[in-house]
PDB file of N, CA and C in Angstrom:
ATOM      1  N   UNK A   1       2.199 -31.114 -19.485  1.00  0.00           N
ATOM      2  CA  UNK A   1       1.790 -30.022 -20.330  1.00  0.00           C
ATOM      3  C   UNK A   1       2.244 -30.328 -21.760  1.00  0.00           C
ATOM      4  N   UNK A   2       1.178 -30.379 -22.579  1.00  0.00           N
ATOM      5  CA  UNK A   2       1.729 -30.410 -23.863  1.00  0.00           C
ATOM      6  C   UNK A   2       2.545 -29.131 -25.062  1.00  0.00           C
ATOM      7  N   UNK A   3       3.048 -29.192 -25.985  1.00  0.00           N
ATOM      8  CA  UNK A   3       3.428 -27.992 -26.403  1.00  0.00           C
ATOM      9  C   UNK A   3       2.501 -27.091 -27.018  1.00  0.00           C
ATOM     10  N   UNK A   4       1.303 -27.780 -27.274  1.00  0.00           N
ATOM     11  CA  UNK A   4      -0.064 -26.758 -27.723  1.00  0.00           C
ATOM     12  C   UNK A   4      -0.372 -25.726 -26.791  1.00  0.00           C
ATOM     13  N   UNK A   5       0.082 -26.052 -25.279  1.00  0.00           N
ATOM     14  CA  UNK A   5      -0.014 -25.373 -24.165  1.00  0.00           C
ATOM     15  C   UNK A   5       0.975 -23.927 -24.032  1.00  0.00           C
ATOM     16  N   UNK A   6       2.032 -24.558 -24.705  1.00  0.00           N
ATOM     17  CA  UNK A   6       3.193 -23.599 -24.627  1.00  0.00           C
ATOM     18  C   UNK A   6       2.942 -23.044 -26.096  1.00  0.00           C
ATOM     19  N   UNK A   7       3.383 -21.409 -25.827  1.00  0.00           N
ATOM     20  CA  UNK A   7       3.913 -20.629 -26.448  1.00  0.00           C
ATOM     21  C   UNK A   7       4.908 -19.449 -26.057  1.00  0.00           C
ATOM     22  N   UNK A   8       5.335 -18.861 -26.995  1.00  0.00           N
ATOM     23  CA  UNK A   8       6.678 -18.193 -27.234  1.00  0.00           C
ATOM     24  C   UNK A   8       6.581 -17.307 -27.581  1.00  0.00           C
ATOM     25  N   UNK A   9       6.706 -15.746 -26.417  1.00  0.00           N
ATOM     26  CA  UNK A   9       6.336 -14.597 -27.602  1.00  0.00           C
ATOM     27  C   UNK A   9       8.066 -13.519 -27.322  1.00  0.00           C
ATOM     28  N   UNK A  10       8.147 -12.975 -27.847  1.00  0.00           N
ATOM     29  CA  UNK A  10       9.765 -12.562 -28.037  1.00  0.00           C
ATOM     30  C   UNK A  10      10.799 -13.148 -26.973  1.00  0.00           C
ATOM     31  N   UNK A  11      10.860 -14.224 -27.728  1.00  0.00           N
ATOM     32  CA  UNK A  11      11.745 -15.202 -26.623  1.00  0.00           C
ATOM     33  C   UNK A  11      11.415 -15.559 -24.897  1.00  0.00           C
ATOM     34  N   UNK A  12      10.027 -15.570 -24.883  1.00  0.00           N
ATOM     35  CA  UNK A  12       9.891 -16.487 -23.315  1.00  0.00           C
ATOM     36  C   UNK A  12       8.560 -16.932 -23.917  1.00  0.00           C
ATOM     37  N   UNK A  13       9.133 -18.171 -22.669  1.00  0.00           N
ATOM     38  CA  UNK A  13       7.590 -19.111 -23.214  1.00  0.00           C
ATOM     39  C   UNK A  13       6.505 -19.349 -21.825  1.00  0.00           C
ATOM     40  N   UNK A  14       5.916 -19.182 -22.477  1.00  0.00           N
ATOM     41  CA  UNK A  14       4.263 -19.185 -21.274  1.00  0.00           C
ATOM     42  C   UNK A  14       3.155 -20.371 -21.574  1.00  0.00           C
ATOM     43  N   UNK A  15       2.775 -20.457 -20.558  1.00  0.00           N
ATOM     44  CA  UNK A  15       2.237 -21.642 -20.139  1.00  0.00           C
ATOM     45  C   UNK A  15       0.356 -20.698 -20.842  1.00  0.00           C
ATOM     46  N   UNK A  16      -0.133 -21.357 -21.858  1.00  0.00           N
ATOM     47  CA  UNK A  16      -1.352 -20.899 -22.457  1.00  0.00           C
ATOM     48  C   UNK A  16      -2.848 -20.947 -21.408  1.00  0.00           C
ATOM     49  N   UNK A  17      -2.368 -21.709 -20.311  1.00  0.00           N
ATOM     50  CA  UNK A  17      -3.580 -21.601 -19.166  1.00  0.00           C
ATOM     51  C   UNK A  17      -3.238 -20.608 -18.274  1.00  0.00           C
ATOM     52  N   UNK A  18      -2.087 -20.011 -18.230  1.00  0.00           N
ATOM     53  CA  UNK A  18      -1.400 -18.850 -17.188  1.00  0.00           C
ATOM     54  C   UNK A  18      -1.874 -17.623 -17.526  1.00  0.00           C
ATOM     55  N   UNK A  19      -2.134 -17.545 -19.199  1.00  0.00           N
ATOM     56  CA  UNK A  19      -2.332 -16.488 -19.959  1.00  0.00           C
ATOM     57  C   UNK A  19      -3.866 -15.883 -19.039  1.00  0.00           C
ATOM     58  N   UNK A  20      -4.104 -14.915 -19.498  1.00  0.00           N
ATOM     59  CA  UNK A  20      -5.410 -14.144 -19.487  1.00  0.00           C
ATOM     60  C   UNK A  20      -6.388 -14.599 -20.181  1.00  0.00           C
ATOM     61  N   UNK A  21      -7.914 -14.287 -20.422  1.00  0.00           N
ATOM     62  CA  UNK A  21      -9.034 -14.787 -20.991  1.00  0.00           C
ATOM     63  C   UNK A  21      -8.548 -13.900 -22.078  1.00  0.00           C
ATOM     64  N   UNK A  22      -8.350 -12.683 -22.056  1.00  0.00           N
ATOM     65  CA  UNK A  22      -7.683 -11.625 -23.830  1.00  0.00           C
ATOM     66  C   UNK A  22      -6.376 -12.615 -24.326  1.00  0.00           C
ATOM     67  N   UNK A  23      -5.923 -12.508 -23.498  1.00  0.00           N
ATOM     68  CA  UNK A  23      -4.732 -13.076 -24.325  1.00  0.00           C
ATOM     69  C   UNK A  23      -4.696 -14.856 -24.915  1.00  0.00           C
ATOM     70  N   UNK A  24      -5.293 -15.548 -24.202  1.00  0.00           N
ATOM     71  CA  UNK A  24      -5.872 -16.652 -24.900  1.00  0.00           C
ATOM     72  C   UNK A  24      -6.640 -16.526 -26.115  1.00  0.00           C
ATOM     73  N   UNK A  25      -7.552 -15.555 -26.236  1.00  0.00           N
ATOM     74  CA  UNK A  25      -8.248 -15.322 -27.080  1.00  0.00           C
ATOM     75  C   UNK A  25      -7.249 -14.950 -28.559  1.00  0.00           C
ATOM     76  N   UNK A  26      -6.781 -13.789 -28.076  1.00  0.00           N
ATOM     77  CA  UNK A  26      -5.372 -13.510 -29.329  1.00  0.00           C
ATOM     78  C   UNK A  26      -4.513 -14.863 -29.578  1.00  0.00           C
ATOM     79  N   UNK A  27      -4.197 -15.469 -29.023  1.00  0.00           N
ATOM     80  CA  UNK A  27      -3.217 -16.964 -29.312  1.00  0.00           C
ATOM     81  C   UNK A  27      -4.375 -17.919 -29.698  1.00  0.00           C
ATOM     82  N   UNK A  28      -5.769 -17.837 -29.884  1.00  0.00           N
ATOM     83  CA  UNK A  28      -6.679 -18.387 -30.876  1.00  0.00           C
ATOM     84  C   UNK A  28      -6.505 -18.025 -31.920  1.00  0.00           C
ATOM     85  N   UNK A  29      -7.523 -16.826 -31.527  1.00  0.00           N
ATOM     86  CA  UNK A  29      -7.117 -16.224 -33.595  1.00  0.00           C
ATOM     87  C   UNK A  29      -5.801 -16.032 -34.171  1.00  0.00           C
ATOM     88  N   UNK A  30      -4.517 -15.981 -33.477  1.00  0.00           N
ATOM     89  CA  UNK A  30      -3.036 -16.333 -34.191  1.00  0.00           C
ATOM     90  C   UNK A  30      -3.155 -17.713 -34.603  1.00  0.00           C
ATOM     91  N   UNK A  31      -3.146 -18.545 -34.002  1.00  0.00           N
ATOM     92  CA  UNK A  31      -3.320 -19.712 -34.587  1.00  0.00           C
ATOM     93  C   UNK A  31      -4.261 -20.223 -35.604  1.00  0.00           C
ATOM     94  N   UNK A  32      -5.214 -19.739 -35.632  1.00  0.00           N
ATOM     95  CA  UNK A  32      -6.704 -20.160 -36.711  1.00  0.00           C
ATOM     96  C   UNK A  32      -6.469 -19.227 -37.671  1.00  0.00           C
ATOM     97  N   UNK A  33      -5.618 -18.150 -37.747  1.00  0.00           N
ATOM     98  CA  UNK A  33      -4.913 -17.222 -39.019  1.00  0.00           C
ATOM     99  C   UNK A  33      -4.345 -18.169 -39.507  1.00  0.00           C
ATOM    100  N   UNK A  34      -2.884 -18.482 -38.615  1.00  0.00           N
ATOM    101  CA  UNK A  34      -2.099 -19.419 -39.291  1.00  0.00           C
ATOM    102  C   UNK A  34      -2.420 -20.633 -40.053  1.00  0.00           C
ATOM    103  N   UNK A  35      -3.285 -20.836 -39.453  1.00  0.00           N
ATOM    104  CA  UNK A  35      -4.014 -22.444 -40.571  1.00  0.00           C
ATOM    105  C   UNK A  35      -4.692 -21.757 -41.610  1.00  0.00           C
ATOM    106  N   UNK A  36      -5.621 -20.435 -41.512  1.00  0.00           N
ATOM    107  CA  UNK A  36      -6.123 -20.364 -43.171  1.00  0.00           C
ATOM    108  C   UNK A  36      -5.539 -19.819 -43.914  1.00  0.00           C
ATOM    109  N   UNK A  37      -4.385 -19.521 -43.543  1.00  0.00           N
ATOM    110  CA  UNK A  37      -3.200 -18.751 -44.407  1.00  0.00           C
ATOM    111  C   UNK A  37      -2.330 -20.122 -44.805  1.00  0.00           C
ATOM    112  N   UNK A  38      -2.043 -21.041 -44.489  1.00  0.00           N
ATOM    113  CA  UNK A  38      -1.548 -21.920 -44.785  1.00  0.00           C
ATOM    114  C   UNK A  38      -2.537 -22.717 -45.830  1.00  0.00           C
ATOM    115  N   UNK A  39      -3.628 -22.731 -45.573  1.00  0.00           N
ATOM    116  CA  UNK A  39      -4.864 -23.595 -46.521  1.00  0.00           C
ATOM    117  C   UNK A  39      -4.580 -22.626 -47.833  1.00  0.00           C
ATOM    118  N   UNK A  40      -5.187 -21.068 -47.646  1.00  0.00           N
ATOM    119  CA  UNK A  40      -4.498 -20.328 -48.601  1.00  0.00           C
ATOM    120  C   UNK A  40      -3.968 -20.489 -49.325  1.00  0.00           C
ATOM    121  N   UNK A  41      -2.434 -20.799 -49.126  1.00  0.00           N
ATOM    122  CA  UNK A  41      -1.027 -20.629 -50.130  1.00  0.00           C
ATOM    123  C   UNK A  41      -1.365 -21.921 -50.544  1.00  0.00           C
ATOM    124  N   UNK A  42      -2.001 -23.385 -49.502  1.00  0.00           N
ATOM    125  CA  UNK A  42      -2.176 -24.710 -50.495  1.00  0.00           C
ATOM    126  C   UNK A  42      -3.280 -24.535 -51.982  1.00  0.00           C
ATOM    127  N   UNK A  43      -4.560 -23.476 -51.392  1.00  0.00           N
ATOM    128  CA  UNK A  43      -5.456 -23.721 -52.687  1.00  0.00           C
ATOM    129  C   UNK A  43      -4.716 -22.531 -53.805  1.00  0.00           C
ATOM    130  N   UNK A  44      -4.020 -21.986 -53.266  1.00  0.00           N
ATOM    131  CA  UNK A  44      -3.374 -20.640 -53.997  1.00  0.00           C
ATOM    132  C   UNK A  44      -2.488 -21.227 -55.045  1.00  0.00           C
ATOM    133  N   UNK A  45      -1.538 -22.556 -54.521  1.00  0.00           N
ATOM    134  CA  UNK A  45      -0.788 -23.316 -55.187  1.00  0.00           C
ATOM    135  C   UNK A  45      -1.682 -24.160 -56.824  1.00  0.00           C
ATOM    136  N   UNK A  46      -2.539 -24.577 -55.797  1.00  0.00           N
ATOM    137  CA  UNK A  46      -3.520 -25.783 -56.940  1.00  0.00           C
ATOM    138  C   UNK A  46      -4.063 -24.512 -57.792  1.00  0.00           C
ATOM    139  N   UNK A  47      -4.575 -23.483 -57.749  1.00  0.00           N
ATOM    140  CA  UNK A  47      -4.682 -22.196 -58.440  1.00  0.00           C
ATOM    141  C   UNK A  47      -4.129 -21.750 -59.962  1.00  0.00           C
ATOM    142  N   UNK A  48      -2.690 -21.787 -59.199  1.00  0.00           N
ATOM    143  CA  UNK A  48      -1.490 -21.501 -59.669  1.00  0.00           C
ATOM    144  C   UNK A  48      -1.262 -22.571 -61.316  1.00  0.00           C
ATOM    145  N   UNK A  49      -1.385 -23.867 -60.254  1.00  0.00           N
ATOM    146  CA  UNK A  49      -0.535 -25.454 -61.231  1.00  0.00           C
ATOM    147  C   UNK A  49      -2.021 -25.201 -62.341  1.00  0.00           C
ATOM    148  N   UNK A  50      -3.533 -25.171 -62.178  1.00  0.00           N
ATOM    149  CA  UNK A  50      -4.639 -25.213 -63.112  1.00  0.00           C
ATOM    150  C   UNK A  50      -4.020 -24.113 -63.957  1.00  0.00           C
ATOM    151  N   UNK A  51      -3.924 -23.219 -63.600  1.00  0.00           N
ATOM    152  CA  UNK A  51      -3.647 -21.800 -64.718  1.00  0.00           C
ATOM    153  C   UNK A  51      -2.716 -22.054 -65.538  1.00  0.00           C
ATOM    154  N   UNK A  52      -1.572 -22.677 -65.065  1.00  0.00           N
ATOM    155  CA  UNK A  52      -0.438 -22.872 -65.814  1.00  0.00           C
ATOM    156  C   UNK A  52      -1.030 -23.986 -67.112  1.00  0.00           C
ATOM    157  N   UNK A  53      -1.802 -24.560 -66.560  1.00  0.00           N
ATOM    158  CA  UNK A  53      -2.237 -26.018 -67.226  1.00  0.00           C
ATOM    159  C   UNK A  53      -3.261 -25.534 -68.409  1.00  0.00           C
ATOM    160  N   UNK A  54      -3.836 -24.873 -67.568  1.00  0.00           N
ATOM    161  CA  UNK A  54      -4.818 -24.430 -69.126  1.00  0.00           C
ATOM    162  C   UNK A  54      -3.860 -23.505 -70.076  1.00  0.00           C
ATOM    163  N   UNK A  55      -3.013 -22.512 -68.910  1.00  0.00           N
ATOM    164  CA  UNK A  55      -2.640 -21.246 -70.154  1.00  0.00           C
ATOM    165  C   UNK A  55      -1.823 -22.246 -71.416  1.00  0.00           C
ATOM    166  N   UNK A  56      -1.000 -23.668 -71.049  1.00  0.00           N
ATOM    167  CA  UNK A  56      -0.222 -24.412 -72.002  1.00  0.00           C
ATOM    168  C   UNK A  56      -1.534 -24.809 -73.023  1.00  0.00           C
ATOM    169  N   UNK A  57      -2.423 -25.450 -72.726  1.00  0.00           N
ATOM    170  CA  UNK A  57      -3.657 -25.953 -73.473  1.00  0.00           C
ATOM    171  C   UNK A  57      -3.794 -25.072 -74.686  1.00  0.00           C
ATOM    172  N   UNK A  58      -3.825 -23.529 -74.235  1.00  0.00           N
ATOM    173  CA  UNK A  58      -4.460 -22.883 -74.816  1.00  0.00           C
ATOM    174  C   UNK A  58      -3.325 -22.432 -75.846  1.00  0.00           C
ATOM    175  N   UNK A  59      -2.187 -22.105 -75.330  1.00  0.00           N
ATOM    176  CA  UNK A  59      -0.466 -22.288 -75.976  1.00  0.00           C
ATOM    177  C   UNK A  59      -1.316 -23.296 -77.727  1.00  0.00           C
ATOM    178  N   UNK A  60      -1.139 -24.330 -77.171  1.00  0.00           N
ATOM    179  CA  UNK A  60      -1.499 -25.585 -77.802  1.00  0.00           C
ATOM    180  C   UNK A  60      -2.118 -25.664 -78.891  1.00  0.00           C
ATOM    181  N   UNK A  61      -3.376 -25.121 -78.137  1.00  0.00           N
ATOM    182  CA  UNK A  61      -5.010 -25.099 -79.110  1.00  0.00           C
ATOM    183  C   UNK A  61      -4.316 -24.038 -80.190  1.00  0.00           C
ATOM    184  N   UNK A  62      -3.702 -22.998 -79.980  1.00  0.00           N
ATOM    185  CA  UNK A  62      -3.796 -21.892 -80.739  1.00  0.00           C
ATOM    186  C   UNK A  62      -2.633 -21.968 -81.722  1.00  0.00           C
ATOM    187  N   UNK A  63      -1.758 -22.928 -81.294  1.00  0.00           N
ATOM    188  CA  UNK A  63      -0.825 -22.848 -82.310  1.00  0.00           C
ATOM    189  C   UNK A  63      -0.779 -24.360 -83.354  1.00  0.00           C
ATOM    190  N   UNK A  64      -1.955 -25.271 -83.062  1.00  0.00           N
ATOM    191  CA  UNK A  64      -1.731 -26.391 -83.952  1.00  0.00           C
ATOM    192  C   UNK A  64      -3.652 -26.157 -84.765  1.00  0.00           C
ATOM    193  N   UNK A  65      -4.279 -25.111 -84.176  1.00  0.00           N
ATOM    194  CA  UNK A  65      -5.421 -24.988 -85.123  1.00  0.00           C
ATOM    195  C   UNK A  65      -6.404 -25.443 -84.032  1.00  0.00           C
ATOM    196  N   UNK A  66      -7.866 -24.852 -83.647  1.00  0.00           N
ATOM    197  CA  UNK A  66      -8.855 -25.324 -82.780  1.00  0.00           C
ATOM    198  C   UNK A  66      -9.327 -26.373 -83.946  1.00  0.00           C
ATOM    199  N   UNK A  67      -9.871 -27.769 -82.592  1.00  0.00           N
ATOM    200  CA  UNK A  67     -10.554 -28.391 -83.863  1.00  0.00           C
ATOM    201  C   UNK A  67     -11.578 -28.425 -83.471  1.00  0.00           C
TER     202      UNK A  67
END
């Protein structure tokens, strides 16, 4: 059994083929949350670093004269 198999819900761990057809289903969409919430905070980051990058540009532009 691999550990993709196993999960852990308030401290006991269950075997993900033991589970129910509902409850498999919920330990899908927990997991496929967790990855676009994680993709999220990555494009949220690159977001973040562009904004910073232009707001300095613009810092820049505005204090040495647009040319």
């Amino acid at each position: 059994m691999t550990e993709k198999n196993k999960i852990t819900i308030n401290e006991t761990e269950y075997n993900f083929d033991d589970l129910g057809e509902q409850s498999q289903y919920f330990v899908n969409q927990v997991r496929n949350l967790k990855s676009r919430i994680a993709e999220a905070r990555f494009n949220l980051d690159q977001l973040v670093a562009a904004e910073d990058a232009f707001s300095k540009a613009l810092i820049a532009s505005v204090e040495k004269g647009e040319e």
